[in-house]
PDB file of N, CA and C in Angstrom:
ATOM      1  N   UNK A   1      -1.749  22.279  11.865  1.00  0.00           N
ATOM      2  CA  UNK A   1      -0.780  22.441  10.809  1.00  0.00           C
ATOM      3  C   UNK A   1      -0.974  21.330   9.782  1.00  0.00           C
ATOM      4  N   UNK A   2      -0.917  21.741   8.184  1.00  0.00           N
ATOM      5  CA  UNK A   2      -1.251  20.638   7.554  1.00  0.00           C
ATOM      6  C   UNK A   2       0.127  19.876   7.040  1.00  0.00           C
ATOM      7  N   UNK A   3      -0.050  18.708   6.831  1.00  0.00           N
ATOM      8  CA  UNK A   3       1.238  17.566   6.448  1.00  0.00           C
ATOM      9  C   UNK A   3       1.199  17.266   5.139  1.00  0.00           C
ATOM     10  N   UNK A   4       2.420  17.465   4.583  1.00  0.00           N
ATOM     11  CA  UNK A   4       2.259  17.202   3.099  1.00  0.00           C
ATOM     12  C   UNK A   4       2.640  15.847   2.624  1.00  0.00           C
ATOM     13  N   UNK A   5       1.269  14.910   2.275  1.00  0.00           N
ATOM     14  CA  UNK A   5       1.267  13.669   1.360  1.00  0.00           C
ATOM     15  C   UNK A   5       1.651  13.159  -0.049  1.00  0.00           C
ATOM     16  N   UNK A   6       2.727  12.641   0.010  1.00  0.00           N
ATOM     17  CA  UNK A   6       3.706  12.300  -0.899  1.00  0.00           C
ATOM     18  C   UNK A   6       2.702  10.921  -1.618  1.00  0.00           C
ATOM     19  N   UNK A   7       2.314  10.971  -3.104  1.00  0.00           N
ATOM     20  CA  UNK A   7       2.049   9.785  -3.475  1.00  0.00           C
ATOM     21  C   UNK A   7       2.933   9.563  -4.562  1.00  0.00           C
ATOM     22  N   UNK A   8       3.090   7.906  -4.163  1.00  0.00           N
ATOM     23  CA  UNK A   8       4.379   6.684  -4.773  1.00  0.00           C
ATOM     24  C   UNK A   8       3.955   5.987  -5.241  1.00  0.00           C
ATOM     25  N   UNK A   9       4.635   4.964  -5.923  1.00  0.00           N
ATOM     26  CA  UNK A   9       4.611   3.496  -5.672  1.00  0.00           C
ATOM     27  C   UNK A   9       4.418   2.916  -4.665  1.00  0.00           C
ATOM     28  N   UNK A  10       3.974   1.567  -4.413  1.00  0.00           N
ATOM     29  CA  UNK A  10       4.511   0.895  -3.253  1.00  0.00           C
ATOM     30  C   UNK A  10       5.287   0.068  -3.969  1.00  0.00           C
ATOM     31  N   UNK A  11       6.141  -0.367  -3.058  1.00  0.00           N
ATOM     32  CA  UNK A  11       7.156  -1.045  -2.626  1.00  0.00           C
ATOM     33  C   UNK A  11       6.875  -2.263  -1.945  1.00  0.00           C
ATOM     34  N   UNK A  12       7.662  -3.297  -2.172  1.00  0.00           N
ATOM     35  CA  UNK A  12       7.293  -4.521  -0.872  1.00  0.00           C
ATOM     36  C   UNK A  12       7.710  -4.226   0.348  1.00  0.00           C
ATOM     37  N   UNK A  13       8.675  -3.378   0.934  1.00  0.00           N
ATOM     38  CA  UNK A  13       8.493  -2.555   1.980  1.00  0.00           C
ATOM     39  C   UNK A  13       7.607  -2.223   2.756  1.00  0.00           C
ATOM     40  N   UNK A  14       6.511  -2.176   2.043  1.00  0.00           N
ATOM     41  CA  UNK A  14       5.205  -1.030   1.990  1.00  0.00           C
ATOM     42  C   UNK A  14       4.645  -1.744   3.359  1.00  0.00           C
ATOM     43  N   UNK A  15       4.361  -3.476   2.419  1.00  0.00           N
ATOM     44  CA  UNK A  15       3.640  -4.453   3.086  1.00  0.00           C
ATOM     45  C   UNK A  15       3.010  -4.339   4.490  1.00  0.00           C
ATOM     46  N   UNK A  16       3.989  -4.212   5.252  1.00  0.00           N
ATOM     47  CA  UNK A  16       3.223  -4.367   6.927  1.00  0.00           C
ATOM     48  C   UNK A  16       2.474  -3.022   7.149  1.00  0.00           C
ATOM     49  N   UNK A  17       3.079  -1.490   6.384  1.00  0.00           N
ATOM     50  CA  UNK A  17       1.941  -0.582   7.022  1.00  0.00           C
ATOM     51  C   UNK A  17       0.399  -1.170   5.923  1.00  0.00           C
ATOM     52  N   UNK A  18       0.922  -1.520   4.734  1.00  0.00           N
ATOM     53  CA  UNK A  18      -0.609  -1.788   3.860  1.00  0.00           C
ATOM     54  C   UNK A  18      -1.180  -3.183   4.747  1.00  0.00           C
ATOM     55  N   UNK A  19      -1.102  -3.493   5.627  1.00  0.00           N
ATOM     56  CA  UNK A  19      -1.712  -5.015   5.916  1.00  0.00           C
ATOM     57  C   UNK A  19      -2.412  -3.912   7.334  1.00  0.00           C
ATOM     58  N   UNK A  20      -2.030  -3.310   7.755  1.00  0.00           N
ATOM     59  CA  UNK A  20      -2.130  -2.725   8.972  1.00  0.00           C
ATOM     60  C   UNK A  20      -3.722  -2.216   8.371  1.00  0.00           C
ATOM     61  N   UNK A  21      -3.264  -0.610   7.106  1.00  0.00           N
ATOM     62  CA  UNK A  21      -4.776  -0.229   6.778  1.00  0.00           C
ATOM     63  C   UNK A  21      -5.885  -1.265   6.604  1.00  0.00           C
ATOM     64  N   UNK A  22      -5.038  -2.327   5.877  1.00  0.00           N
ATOM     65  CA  UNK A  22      -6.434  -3.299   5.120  1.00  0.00           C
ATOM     66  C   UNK A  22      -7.014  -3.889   6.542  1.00  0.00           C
ATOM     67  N   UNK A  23      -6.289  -4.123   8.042  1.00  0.00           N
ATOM     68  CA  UNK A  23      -6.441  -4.805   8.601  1.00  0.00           C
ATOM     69  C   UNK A  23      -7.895  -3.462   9.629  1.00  0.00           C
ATOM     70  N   UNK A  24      -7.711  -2.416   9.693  1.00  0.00           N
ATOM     71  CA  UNK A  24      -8.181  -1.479  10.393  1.00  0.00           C
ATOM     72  C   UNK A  24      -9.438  -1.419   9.500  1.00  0.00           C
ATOM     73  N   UNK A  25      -9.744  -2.180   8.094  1.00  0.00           N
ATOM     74  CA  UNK A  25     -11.306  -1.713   7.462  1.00  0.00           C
ATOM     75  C   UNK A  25     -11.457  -2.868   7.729  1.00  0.00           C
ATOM     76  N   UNK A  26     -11.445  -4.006   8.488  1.00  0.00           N
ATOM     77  CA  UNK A  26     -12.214  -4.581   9.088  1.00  0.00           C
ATOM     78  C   UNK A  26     -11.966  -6.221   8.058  1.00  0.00           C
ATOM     79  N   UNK A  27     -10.847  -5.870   7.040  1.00  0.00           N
ATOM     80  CA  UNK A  27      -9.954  -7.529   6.659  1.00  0.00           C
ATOM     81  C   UNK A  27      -8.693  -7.889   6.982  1.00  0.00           C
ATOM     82  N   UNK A  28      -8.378  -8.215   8.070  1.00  0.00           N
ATOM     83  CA  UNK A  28      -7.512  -8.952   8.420  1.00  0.00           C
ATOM     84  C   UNK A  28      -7.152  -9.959   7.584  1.00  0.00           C
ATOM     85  N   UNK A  29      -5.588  -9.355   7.476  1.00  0.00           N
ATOM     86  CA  UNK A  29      -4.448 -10.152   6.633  1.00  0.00           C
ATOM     87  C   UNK A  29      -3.334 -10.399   7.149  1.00  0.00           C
ATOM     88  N   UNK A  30      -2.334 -11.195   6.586  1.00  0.00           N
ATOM     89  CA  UNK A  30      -1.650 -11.114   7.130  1.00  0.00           C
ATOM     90  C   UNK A  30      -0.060 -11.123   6.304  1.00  0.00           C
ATOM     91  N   UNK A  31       0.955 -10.706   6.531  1.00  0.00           N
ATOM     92  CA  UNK A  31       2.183  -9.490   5.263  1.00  0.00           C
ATOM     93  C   UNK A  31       2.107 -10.423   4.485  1.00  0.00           C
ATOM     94  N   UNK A  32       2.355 -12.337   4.772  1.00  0.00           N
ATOM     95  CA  UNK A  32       2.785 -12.964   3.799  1.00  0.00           C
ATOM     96  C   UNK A  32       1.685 -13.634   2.630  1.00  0.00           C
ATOM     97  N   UNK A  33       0.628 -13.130   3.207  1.00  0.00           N
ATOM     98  CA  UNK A  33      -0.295 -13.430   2.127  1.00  0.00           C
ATOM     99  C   UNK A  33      -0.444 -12.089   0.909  1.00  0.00           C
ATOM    100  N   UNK A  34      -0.180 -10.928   2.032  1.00  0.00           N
ATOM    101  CA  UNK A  34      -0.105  -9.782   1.409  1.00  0.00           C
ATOM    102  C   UNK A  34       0.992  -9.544   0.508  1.00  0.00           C
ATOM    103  N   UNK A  35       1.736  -9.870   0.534  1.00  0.00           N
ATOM    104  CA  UNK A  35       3.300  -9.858  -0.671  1.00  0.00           C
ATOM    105  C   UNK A  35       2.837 -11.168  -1.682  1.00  0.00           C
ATOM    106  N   UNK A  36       2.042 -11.911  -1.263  1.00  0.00           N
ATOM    107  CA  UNK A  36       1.796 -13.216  -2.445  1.00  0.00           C
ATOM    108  C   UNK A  36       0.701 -12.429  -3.414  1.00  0.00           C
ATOM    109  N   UNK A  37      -0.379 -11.585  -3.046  1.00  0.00           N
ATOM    110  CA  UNK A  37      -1.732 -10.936  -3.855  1.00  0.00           C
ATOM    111  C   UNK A  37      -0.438  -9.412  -4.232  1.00  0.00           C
ATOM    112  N   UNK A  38       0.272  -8.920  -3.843  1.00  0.00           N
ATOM    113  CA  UNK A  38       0.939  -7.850  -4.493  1.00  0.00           C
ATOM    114  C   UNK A  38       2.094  -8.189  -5.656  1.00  0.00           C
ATOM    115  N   UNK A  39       2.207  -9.294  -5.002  1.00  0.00           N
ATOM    116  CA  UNK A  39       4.136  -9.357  -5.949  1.00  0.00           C
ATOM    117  C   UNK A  39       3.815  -9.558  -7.696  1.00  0.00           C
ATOM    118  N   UNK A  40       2.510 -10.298  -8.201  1.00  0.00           N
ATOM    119  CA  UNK A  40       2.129 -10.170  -9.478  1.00  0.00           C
ATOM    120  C   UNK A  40       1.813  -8.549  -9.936  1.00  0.00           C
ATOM    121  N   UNK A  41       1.147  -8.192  -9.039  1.00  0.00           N
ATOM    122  CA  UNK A  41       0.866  -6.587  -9.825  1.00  0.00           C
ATOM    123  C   UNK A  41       1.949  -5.614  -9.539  1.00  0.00           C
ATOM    124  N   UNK A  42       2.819  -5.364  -8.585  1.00  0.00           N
ATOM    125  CA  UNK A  42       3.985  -4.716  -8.496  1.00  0.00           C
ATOM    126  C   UNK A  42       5.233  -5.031 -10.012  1.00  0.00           C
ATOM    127  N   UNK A  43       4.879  -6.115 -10.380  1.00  0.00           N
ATOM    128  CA  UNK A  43       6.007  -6.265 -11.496  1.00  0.00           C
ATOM    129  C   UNK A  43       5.008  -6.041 -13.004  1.00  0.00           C
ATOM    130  N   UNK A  44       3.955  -5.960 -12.723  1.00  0.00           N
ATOM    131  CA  UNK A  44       3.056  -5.595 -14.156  1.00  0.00           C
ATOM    132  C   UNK A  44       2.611  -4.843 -14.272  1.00  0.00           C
ATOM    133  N   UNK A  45       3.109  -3.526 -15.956  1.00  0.00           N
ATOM    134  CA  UNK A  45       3.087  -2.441 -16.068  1.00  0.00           C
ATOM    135  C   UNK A  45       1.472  -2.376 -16.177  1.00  0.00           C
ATOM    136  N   UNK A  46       0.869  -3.374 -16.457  1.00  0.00           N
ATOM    137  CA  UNK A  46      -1.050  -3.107 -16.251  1.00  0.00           C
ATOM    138  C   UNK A  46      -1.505  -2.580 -15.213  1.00  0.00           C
ATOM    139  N   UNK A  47      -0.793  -2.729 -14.212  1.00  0.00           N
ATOM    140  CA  UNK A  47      -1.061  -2.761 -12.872  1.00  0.00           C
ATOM    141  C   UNK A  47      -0.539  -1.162 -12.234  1.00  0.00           C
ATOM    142  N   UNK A  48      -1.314  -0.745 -10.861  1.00  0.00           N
ATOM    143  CA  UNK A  48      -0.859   0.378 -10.873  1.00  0.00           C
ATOM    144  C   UNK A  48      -0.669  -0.015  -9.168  1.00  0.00           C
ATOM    145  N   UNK A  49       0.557  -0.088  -8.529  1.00  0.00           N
ATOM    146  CA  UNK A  49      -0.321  -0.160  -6.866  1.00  0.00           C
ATOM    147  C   UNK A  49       0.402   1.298  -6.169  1.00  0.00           C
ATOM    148  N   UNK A  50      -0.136   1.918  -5.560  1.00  0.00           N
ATOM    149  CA  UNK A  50       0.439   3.377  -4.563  1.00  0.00           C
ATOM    150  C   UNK A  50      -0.068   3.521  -3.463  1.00  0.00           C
ATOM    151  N   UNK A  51       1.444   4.469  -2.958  1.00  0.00           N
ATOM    152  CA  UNK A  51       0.718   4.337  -1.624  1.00  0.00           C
ATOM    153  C   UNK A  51       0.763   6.374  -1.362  1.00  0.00           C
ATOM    154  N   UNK A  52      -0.128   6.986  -0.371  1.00  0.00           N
ATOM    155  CA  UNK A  52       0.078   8.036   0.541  1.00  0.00           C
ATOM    156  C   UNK A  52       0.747   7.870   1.600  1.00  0.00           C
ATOM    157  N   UNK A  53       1.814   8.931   1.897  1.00  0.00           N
ATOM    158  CA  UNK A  53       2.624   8.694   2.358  1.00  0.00           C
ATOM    159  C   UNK A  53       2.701  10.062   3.403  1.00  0.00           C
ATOM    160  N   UNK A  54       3.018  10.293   4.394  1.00  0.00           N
ATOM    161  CA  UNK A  54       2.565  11.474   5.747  1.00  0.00           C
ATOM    162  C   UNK A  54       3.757  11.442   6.302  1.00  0.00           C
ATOM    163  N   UNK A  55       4.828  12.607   6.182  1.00  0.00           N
ATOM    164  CA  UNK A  55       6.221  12.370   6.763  1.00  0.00           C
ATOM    165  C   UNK A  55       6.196  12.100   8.531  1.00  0.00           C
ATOM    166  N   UNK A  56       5.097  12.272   9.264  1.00  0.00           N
ATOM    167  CA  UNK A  56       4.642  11.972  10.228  1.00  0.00           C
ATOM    168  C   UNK A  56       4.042  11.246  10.766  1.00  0.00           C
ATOM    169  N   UNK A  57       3.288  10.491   9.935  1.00  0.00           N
ATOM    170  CA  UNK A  57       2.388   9.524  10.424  1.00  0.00           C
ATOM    171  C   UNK A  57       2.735   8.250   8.902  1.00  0.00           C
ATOM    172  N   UNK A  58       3.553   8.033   8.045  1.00  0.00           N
ATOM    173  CA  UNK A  58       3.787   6.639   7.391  1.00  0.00           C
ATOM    174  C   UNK A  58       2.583   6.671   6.441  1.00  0.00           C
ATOM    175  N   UNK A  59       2.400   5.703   5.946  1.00  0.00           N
ATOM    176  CA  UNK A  59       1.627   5.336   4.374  1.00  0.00           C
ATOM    177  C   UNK A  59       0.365   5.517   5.746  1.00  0.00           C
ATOM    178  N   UNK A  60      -0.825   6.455   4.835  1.00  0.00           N
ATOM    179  CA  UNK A  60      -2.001   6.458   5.075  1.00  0.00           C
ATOM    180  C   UNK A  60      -3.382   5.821   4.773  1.00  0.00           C
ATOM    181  N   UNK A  61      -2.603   6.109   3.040  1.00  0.00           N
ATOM    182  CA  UNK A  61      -3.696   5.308   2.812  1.00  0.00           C
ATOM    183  C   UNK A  61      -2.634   4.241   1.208  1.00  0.00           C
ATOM    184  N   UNK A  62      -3.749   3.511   0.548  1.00  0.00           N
ATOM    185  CA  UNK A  62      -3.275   3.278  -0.804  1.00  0.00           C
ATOM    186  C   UNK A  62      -4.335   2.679  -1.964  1.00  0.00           C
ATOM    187  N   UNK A  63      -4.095   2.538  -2.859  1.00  0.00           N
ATOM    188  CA  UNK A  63      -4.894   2.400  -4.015  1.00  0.00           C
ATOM    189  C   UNK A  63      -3.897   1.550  -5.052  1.00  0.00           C
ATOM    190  N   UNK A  64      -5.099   0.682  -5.032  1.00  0.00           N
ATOM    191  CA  UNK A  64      -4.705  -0.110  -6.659  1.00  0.00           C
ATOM    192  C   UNK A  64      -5.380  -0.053  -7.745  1.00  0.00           C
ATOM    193  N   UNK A  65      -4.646  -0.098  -9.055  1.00  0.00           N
ATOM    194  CA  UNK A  65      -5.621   0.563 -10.416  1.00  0.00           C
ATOM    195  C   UNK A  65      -5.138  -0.736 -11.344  1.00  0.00           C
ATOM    196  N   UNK A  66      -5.730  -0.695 -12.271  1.00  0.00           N
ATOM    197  CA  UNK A  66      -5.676  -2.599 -13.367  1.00  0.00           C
ATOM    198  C   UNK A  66      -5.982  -1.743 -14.449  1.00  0.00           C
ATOM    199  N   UNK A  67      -5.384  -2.132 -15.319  1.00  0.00           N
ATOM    200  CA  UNK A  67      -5.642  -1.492 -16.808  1.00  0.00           C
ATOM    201  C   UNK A  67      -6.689  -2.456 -17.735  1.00  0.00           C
TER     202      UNK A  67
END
């Protein structure tokens, strides 16, 4: 059965599942460094950060875009 992926914003919320993906491609981070490299581009309209979102399985994936 297929799951329908909601794409958002992220949120500082987001943080621990986005530290989780970044941490599963093989860079280990950790949330509070991860909210220090997000919290400038989350408040700047240059900036684009989102996440996929799986009402079953949580943020999948995400992407950041820079103008």
């Amino acid at each position: 059965m297929l799951s329908t992926v909601v794409i958002r914003p992220a949120v500082s919320a987001d943080v621990s599942a986005m530290s989780d993906l970044i941490s599963q491609l093989g860079y280990p981070v950790n949330s509070e460094a991860l909210v220090a490299m997000l919290a400038p581009l989350l408040g700047d309209r240059r900036q684009a950060v989102v996440v996929a979102e799986e009402a079953d399985h949580g943020i999948v994936a995400m992407l950041a875009l820079s103008a």
